[in-house]
Protein backbone atom coordinates (compact mmCIF):
# COMPACT_ATOMS: atom_id res chain seq x y z
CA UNK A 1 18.73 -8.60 -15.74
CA UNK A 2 16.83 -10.81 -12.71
CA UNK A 3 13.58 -11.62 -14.34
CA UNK A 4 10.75 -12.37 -11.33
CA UNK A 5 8.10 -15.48 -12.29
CA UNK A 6 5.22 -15.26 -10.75
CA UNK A 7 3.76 -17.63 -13.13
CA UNK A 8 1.29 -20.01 -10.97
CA UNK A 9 0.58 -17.12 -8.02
CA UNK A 10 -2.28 -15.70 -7.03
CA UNK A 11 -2.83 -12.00 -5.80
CA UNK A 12 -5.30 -9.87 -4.35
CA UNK A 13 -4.75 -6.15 -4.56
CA UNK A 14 -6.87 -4.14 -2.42
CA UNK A 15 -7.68 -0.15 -3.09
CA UNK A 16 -6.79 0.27 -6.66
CA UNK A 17 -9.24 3.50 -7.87
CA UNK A 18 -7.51 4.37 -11.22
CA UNK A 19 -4.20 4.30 -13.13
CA UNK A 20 -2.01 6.39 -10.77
CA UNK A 21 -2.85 4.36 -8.40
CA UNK A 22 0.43 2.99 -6.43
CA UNK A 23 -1.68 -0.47 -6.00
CA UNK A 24 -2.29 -0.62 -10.24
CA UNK A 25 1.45 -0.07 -10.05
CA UNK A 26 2.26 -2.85 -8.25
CA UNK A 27 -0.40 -4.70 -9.72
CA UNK A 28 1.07 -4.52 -13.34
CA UNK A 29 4.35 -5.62 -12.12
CA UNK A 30 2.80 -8.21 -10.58
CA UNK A 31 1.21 -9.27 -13.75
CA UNK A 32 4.08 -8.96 -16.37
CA UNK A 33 5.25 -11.47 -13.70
CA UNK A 34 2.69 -13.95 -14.62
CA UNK A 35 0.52 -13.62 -11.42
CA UNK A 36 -3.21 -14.20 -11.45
CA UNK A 37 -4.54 -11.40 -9.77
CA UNK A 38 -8.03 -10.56 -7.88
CA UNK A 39 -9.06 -6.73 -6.73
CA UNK A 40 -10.82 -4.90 -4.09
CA UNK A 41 -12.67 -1.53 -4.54
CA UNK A 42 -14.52 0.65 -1.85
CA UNK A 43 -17.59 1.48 -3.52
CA UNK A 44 -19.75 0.66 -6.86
CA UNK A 45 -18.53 4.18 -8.42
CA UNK A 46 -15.05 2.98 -8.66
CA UNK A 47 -15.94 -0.30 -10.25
CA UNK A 48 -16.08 1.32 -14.06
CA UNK A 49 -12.67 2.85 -13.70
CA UNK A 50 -11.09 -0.34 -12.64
CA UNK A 51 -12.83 -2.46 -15.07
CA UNK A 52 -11.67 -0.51 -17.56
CA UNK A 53 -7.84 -0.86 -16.01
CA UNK A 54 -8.13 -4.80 -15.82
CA UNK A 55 -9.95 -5.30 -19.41
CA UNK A 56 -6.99 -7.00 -20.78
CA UNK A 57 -5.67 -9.15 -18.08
CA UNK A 58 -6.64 -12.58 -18.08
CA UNK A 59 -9.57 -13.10 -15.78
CA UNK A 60 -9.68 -10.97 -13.21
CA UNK A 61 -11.92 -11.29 -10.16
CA UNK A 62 -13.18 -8.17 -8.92
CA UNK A 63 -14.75 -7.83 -5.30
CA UNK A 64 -16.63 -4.61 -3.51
CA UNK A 65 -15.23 -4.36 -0.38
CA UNK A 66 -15.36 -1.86 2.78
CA UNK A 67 -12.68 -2.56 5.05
CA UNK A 68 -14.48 -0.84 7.79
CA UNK A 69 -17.04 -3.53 6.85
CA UNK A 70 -15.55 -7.05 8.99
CA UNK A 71 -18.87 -9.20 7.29
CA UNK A 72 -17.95 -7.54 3.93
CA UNK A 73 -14.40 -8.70 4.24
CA UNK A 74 -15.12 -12.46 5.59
CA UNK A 75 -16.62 -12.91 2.03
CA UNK A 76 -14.40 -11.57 0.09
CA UNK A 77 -11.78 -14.24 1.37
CA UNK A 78 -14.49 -17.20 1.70
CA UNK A 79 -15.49 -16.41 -2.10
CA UNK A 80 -11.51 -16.37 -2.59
CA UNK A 81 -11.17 -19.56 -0.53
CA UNK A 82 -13.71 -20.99 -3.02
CA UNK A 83 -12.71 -20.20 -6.22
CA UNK A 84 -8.35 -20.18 -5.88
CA UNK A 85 -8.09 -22.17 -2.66
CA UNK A 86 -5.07 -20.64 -1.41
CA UNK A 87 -3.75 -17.56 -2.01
CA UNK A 88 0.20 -15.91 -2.36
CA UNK A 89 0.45 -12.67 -2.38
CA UNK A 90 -1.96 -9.92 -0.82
CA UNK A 91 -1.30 -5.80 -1.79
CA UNK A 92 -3.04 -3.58 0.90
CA UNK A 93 -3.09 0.04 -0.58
CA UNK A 94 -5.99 1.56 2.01
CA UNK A 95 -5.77 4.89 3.19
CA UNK A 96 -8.44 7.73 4.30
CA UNK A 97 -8.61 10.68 6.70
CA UNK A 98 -11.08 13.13 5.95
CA UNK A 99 -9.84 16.04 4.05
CA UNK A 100 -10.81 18.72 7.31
CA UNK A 101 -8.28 16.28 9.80
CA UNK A 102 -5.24 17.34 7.10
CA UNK A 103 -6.21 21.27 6.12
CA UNK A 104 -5.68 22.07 9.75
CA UNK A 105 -3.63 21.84 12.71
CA UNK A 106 -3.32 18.40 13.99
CA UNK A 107 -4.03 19.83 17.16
CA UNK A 108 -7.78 20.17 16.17
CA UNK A 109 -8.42 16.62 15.20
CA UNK A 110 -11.81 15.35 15.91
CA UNK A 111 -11.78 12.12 18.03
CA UNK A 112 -14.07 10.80 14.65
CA UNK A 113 -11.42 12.13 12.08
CA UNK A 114 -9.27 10.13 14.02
CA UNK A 115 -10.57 7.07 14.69
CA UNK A 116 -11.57 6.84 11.01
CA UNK A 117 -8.06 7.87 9.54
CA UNK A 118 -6.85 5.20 12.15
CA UNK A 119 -9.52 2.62 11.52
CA UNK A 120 -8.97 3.06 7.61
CA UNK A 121 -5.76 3.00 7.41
CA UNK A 122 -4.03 0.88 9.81
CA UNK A 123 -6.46 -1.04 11.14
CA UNK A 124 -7.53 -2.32 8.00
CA UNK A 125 -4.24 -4.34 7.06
CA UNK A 126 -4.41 -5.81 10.42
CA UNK A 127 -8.00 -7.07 9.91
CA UNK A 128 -7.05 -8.20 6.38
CA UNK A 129 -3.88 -10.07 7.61
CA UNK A 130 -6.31 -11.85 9.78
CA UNK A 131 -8.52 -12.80 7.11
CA UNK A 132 -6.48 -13.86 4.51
CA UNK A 133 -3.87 -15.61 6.95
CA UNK A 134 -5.33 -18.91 6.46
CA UNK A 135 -5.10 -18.82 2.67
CA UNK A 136 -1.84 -18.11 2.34
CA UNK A 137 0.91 -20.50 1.66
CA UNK A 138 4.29 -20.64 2.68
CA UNK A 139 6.36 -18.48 1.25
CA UNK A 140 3.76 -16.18 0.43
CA UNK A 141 4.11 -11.91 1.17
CA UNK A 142 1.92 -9.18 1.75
CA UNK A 143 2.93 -5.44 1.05
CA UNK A 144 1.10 -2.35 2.32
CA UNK A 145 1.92 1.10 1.62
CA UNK A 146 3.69 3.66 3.91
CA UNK A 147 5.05 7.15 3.93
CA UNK A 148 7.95 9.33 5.90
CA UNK A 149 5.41 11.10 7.60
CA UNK A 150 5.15 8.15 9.73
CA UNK A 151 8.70 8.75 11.45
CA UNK A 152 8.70 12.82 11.00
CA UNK A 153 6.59 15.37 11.04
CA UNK A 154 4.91 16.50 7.51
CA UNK A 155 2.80 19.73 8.23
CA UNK A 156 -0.20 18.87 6.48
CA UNK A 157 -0.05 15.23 6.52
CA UNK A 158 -1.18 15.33 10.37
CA UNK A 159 -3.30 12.38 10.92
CA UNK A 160 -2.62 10.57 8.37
CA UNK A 161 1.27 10.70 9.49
CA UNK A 162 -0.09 8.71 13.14
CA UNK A 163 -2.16 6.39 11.14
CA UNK A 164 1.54 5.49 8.68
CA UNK A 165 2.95 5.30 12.10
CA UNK A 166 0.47 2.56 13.43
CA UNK A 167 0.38 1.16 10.06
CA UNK A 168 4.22 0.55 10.27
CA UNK A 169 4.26 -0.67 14.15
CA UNK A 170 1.97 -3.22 12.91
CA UNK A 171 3.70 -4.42 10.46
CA UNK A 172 6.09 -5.27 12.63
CA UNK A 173 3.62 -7.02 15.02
CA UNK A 174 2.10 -9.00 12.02
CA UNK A 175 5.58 -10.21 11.07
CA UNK A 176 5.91 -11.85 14.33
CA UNK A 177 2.53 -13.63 14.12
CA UNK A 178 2.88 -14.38 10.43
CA UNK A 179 6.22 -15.73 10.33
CA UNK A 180 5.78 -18.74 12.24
CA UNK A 181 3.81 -20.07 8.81
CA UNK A 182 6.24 -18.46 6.54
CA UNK A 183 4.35 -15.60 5.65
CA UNK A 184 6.56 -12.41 5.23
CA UNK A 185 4.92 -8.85 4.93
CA UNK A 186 6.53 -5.69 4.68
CA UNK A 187 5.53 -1.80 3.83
CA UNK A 188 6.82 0.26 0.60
CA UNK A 189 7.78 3.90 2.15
CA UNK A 190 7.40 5.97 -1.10
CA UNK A 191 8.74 9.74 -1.90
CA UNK A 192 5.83 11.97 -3.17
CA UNK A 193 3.90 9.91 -6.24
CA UNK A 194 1.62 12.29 -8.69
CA UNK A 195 -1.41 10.24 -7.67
CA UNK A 196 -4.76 11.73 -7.07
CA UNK A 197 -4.86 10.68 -3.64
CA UNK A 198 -2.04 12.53 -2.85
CA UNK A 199 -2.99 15.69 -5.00
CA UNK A 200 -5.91 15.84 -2.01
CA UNK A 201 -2.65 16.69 0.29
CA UNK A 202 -2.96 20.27 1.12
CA UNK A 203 0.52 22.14 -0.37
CA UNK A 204 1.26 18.67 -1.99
CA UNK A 205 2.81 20.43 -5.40
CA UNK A 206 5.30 22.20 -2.71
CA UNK A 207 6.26 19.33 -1.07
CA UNK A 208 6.94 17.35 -4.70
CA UNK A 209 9.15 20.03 -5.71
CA UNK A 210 10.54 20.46 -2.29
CA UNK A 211 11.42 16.68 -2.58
CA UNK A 212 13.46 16.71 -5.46
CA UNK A 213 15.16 19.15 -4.36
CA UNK A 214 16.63 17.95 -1.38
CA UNK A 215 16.60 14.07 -2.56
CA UNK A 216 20.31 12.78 -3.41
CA UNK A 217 19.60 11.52 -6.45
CA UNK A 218 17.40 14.68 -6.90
CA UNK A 219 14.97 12.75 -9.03
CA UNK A 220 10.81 12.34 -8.21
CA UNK A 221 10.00 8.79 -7.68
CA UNK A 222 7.61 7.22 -10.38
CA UNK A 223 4.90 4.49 -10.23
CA UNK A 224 7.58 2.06 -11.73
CA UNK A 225 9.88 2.62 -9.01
CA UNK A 226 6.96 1.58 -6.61
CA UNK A 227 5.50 -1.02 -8.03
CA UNK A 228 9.43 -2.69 -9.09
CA UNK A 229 10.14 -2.52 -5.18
CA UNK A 230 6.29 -4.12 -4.22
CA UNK A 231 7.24 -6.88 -6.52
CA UNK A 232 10.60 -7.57 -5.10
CA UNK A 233 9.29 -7.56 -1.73
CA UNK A 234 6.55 -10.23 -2.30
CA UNK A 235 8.61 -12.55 -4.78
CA UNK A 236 11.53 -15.15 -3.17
CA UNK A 237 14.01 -12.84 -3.57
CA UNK A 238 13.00 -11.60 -0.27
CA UNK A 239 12.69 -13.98 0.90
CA UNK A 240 14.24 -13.50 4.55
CA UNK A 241 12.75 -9.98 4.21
CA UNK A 242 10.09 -9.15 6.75
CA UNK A 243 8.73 -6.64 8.97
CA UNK A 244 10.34 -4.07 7.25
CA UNK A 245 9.27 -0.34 6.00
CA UNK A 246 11.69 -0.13 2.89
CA UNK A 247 11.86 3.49 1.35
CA UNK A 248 11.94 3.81 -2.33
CA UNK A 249 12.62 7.73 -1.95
CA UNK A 250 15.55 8.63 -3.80
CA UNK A 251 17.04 8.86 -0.61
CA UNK A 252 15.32 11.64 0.91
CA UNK A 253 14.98 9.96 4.17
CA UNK A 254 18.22 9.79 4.74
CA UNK A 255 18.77 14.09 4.48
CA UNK A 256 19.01 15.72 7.93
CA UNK A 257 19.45 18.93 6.58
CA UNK A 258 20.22 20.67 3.51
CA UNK A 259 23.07 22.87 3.49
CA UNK A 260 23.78 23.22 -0.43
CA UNK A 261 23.71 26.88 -1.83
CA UNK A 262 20.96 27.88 -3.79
């Protein structure tokens, strides 16, 4: 079995709000790994959950952040800048659109659900790329977190399907820019997770099931599976790995159309 060292890195993991979290799951891996890691959290009442989560790792720095917040950001990087000096690894796991954008049709998406599904969620890594660019050494990875709703259509998923889109397109676009330092980034496209984010999906329960179903290897994707992929992706053995979306799905994408009897 390949054992991964991250013994001497430093990570920041951004949007981590409890243990279901696909970030936490990445995070773990991360630290089994030997990684010294740092967090971000949206707002003051998430802070007791994730304090709670990172009790037992060995100092952990944890940092309030709103991503829609550019002054809130530039100090979360110069305190970073401070204390570490450089950084390695950065885990962007930021996504919002208000729950009325996804109940509906996408038709009847506010230009303000929009921009702030967009703004959230894609814009973000792209503002935290440019941040933490100059503290990251060569070599280094950052992994942000996608879903197939970016390529097809997921009734339900609506906005939040354009703002996976953009999410992805930039990925590619920061891959370009980042690569000239050595700096590889890439996005996790996971199945359906039990997460509570995603239990806010209206039908998501039909969708899980609807999943296995129709996967090949007709098996839900777990946490592990996740956060064994985000680790991969940021450690040297991908290292000519970038720009990528790289599904850990069970192979659903790869289904055109199910044709099995019932």
């Amino acid at each position: 079995m390949i054992q991964i060292d991250a013994t001497g890195k430093r990570a920041l993991v951004m949007g981590v709000t409890n243990a279901r979290s696909l970030g936490w799951a990445i995070a773990k891996k991360l630290h089994h790994a030997g990684a010294e890691l740092a967090f971000s959290y949206q707002g003051e009442r998430l802070r007791g959950e994730l304090e709670k989560l990172t009790r037992d790792l060995p100092n952990p720095r944890l940092y309030q952040v709103d991503v829609t917040r550019p002054e809130e950001l530039e100090m979360l990087f110069q305190d970073l800048k401070a204390t570490w000096g450089s950084l390695d690894y950065v885990v962007h796991s930021i996504a919002f659109a208000p729950r009325a954008a996804m109940a509906g049709r996408y038709v009847e998406t506010t230009r303000d659900d929009w921009v702030t599904a967009l703004e959230v969620s894609a814009f973000s890594l792209v503002a935290v790329a440019r941040e933490a660019e100059p503290l990251l050494n060569e070599g280094g990875g950052i992994v942000t977190l996608s879903f197939y709703a970016a390529e097809k259509v997921v009734p339900k998923y609506n906005v939040m399907g354009v703002a996976k889109s953009a999410l992805e397109a930039s990925v590619r676009y920061l891959a370009y820019d980042l690569g000239a330092k050595g700096v590889r980034i890439n996005a996790v496209s996971a199945g359906p997770v039990k997460t509570i984010a995603a239990r806010s999906i209206p039908g998501f329960m039909k969708m899980y099931k609807r999943f296995t179903e129709v996967a090949p290897l007709g098996r839900p994707v777990l946490q592990e599976d996740v956060g064994n992929l985000g680790l991969f992706l940021l450690s040297p053995l991908a290292a000519a790995i970038t720009g990528e979306t790289v599904y850990v799905d069970s192979g659903f994408h790869v289904m055109g159309m199910d044709l099995s009897d019932d």
